[in-house]
Every structure is written in C-alpha cells, then in structure tokens.
C-alpha atoms as a PDB file:
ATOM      1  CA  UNK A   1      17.025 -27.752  20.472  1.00  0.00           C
ATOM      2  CA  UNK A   2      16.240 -23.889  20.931  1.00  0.00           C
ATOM      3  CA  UNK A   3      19.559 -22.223  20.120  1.00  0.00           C
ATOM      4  CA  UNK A   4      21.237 -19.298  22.571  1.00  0.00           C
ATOM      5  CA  UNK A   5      21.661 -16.236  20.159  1.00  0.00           C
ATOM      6  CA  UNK A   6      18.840 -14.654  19.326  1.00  0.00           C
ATOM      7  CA  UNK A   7      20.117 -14.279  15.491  1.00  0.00           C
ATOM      8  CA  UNK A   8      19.966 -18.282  15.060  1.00  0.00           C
ATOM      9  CA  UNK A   9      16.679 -18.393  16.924  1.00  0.00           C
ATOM     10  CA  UNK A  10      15.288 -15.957  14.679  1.00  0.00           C
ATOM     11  CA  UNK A  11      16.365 -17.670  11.751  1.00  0.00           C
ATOM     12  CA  UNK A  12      15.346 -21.166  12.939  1.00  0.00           C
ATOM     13  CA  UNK A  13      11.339 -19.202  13.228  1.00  0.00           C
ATOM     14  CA  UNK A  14      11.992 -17.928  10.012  1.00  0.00           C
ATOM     15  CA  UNK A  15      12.873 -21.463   8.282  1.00  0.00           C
ATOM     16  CA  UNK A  16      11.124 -23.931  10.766  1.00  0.00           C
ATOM     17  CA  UNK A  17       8.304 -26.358   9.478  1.00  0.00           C
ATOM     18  CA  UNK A  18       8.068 -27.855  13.088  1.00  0.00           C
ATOM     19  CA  UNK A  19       4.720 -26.375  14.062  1.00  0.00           C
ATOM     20  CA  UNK A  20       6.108 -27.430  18.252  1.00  0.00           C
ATOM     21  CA  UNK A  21       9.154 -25.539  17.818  1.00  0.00           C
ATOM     22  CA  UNK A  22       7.246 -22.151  16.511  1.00  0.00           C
ATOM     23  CA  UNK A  23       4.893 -22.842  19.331  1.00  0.00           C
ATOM     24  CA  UNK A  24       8.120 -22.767  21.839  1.00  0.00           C
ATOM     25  CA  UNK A  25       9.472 -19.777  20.004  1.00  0.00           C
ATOM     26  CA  UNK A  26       6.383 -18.129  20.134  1.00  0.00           C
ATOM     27  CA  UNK A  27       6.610 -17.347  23.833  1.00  0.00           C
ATOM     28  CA  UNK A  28      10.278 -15.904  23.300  1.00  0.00           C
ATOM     29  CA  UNK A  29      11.188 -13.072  25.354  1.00  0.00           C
ATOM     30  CA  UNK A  30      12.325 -11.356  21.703  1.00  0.00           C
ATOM     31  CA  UNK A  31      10.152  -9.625  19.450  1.00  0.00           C
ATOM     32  CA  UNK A  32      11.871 -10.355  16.502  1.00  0.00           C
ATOM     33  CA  UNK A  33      11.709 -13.983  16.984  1.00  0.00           C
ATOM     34  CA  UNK A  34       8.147 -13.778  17.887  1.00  0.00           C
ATOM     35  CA  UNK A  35       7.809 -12.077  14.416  1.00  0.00           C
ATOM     36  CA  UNK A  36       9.382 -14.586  12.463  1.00  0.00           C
ATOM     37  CA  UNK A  37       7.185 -17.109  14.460  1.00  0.00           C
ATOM     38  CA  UNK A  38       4.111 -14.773  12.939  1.00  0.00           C
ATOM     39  CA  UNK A  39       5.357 -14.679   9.534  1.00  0.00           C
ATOM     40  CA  UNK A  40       6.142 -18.581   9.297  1.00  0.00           C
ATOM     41  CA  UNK A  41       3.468 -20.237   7.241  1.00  0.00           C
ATOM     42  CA  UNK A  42       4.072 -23.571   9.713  1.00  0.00           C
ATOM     43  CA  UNK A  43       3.205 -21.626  12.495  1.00  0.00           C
ATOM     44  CA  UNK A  44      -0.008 -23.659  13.849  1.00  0.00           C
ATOM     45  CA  UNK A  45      -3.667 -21.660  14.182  1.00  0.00           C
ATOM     46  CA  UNK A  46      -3.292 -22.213  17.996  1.00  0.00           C
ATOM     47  CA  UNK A  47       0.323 -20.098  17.901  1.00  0.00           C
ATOM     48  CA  UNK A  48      -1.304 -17.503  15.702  1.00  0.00           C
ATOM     49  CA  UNK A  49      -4.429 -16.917  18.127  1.00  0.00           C
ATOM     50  CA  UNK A  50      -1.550 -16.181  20.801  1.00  0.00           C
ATOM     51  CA  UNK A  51       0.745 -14.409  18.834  1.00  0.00           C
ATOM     52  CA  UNK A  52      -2.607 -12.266  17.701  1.00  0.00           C
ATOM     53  CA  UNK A  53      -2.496 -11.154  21.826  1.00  0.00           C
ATOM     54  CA  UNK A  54       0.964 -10.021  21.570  1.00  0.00           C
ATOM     55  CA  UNK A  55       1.351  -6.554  22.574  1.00  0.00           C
ATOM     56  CA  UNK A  56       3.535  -5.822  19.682  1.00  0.00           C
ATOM     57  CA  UNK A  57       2.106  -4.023  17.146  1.00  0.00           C
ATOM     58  CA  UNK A  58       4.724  -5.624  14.527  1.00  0.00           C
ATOM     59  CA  UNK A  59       3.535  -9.224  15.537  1.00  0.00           C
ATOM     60  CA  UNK A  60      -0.174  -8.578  15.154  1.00  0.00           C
ATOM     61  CA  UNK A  61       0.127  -7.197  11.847  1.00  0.00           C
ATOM     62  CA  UNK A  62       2.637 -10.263  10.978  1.00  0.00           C
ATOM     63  CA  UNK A  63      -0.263 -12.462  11.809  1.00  0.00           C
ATOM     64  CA  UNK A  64      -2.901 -10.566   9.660  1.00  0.00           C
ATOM     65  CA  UNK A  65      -0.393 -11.079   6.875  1.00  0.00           C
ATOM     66  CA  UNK A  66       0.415 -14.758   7.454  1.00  0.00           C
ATOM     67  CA  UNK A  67      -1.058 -16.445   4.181  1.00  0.00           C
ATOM     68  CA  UNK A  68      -2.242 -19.112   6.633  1.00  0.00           C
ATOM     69  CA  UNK A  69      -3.797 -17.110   8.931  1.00  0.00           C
ATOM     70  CA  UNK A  70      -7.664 -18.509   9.197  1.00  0.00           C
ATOM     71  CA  UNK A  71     -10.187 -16.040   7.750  1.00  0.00           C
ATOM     72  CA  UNK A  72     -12.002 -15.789  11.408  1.00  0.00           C
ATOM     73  CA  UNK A  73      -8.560 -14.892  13.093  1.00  0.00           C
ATOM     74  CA  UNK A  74      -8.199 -12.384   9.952  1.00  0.00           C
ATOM     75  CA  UNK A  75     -11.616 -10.560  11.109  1.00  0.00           C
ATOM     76  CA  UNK A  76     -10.293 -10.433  14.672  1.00  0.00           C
ATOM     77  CA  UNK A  77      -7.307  -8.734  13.728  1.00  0.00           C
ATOM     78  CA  UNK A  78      -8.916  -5.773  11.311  1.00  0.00           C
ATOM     79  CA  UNK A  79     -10.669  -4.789  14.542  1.00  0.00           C
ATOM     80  CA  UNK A  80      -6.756  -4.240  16.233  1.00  0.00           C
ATOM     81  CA  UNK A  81      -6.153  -0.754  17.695  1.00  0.00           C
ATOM     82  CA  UNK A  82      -2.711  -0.255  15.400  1.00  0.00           C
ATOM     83  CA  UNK A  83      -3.292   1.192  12.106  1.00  0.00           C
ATOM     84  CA  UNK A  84      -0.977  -1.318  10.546  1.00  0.00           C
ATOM     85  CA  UNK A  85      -2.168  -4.081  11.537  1.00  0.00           C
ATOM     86  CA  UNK A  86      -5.955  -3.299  10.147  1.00  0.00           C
ATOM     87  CA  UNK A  87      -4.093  -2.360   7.008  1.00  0.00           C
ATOM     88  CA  UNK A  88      -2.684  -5.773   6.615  1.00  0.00           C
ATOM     89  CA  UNK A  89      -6.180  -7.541   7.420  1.00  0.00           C
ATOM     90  CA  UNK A  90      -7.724  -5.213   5.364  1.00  0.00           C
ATOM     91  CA  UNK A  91      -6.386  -6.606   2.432  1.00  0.00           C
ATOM     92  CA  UNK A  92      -7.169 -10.314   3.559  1.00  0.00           C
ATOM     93  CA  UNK A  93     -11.145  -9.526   4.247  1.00  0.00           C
ATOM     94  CA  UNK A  94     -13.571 -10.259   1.145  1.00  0.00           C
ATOM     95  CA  UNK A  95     -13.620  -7.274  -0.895  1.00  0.00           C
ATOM     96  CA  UNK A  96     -16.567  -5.655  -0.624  1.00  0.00           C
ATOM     97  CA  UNK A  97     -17.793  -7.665   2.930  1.00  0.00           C
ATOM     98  CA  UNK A  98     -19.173  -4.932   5.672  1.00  0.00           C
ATOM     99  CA  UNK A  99     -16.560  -5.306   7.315  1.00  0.00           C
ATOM    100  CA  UNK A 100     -14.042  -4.716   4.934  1.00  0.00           C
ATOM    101  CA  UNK A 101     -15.968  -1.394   4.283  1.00  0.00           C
ATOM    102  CA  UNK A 102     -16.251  -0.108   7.683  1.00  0.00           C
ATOM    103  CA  UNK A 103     -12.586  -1.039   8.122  1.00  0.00           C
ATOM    104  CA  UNK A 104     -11.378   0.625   4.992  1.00  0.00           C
ATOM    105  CA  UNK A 105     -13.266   3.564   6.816  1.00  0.00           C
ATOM    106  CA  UNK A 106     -12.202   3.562   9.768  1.00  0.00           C
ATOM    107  CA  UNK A 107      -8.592   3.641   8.283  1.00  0.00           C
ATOM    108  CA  UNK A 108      -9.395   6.408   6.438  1.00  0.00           C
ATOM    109  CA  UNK A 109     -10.355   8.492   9.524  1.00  0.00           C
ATOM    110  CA  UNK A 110      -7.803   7.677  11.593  1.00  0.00           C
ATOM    111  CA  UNK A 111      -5.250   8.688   8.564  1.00  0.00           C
ATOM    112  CA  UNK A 112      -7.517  12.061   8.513  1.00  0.00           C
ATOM    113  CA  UNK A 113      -6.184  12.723  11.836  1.00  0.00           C
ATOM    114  CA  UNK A 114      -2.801  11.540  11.333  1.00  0.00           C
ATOM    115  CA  UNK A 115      -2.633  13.966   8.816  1.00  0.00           C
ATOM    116  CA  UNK A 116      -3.865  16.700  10.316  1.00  0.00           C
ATOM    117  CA  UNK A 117      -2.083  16.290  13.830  1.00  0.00           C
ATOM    118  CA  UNK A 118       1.259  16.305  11.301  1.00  0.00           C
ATOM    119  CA  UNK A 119      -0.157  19.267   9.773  1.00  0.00           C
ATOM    120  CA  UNK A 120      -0.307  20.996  13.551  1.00  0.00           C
ATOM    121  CA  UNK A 121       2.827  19.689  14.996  1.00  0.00           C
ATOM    122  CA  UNK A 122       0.636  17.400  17.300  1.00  0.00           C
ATOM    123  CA  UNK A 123       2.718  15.613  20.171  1.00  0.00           C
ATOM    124  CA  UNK A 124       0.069  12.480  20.141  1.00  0.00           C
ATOM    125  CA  UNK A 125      -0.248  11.529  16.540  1.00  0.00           C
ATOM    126  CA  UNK A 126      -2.490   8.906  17.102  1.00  0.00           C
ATOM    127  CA  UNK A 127      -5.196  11.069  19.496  1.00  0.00           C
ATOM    128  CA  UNK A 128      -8.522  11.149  18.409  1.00  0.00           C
ATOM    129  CA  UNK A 129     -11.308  12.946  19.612  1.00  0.00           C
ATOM    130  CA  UNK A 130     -13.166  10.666  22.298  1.00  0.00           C
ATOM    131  CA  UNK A 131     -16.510  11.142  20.740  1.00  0.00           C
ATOM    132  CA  UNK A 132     -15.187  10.446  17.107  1.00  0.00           C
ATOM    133  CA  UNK A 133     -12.442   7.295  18.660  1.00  0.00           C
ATOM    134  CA  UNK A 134     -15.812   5.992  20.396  1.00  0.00           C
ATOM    135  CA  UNK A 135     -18.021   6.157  17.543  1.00  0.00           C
ATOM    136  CA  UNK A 136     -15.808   4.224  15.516  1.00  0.00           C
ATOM    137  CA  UNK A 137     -14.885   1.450  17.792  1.00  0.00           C
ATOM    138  CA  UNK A 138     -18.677   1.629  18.382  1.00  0.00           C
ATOM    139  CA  UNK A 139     -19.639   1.191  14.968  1.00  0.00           C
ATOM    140  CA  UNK A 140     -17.159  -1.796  14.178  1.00  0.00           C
ATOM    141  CA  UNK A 141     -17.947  -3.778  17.004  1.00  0.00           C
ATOM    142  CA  UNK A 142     -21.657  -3.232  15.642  1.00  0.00           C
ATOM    143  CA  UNK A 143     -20.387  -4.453  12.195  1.00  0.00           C
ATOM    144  CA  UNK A 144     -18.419  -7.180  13.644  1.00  0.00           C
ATOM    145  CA  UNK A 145     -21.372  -8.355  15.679  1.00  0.00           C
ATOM    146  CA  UNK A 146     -19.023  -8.365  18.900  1.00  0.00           C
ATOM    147  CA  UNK A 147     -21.978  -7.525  21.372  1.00  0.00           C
ATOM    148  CA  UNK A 148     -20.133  -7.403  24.801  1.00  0.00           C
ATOM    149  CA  UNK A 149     -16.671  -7.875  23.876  1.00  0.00           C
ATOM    150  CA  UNK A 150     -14.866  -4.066  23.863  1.00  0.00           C
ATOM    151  CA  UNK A 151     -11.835  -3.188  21.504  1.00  0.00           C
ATOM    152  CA  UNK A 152      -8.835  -1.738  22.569  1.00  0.00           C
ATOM    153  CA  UNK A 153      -8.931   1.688  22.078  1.00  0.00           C
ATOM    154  CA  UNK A 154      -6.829   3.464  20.054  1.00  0.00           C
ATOM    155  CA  UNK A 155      -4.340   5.234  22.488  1.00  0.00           C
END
C-alpha cells in the first residue's frame, strides 16, 4: 500500500526492496520521491530507463549515480544536457574510454563558460555560443555513435 504523505512515500522509495513498488513510485507526481526511487539500488533497469526521461535534472543525475545503474544506461546519461548529471556518469564510464574523454571535455567547456558568464554578470549561465553548443553535441553524438538520434541541447 502506497502511503498519503509524501514524507512516508519518500521514505518507503528510499528503504523499499520491492522492485513493483519503486516502479509505482516512480511515476509519482513528487520529485523527491521520484529521487529516492533513482537512488534505490532495488529500483529495476526498466524504472531506471524511465526515470532516465524524467525532466528533472536531480533524477537523471540520481540514476547516473545508482550503483546499479547498467553500464549502457550509464553512457546514455553522460550524453544528458545538465552538467550534473554528466558529472555523475562521468565518473561511472571506463576511465580512459572515448567517451569518457570527450565527456570530461565537454564538461570542461561548458564550466569555461560558466565561469566566464559569472565573471560578466551573465543572466543565462548556461548559454553557449550556438556554433560552440553545436559542435559539442555534434562531436559526442559522433563519439557515442548515435547517428540519427539528436541530444537535447543545452538550454
């Protein structure tokens, strides 16, 4: 039984081994619960691949840290648009795979512009230049052999 309260539902994803009650609490309307779903090492692969769609940034990089995440899903997730959430794949990928190194570098440039939009008082710290933001997406869907599949973009 899914409790009311969203406190006791996010404990129950937090503590729950039942891999059909994180799938049920994986379509909760609440993020945090949805996050503890992420984080639960009894989450099933099939709950991770959704929760890896979840438009919350928080979620997604929940999954790439999930110690049971499968490599493949892993992969998927160092491609994601939020910063974070490559970070936390990052450290998951082989160390010293292709990918690893073009994500490592594409973290670094994106940081380079954090930084620097800081530096100016920027409004949109996340803005890239279009040619540079399409270069990169470019070159990791090369690396990541996605052919016709597209990234989100950064924005």
């Amino acid at each position: 039984m899914i409790p009311d309260y969203e406190d006791q539902r996010i404990d129950l994803a937090a503590a729950s081994e039942d891999a059909d009650t994180l799938a049920i609490l994986a379509s909760d309307r609440s993020d945090s619960v949805r996050e503890s779903v992420a984080s639960n090492p009894h989450a099933a692969i099939e709950t991770l691949w959704r929760l890896s769609e979840d438009s919350d940034d928080f979620i997604r990089e929940a999954v790439a840290r999930n110690p049971t995440t499968p490599s493949e899903l892993v992969e998927k997730l160092a491609l994601d648009p939020d910063l974070a959430t490559r970070e936390a794949a990052l450290k998951r990928l082989p160390p010293g795979s292709k990918l690893a190194d073009e994500v490592r570098r594409s973290i670094a440039v994106e940081k380079r512009y954090l930084l620097e939009e800081r530096k100016n008082d920027g409004n949109t710290l996340r803005r890239m230049p279009a040619h540079k933001r399409a270069a990169a997406i470019a070159r990791l869907e090369q690396v990541a052999g996605l052919g016709g599949a597209r990234l989100i973009d950064f924005d």
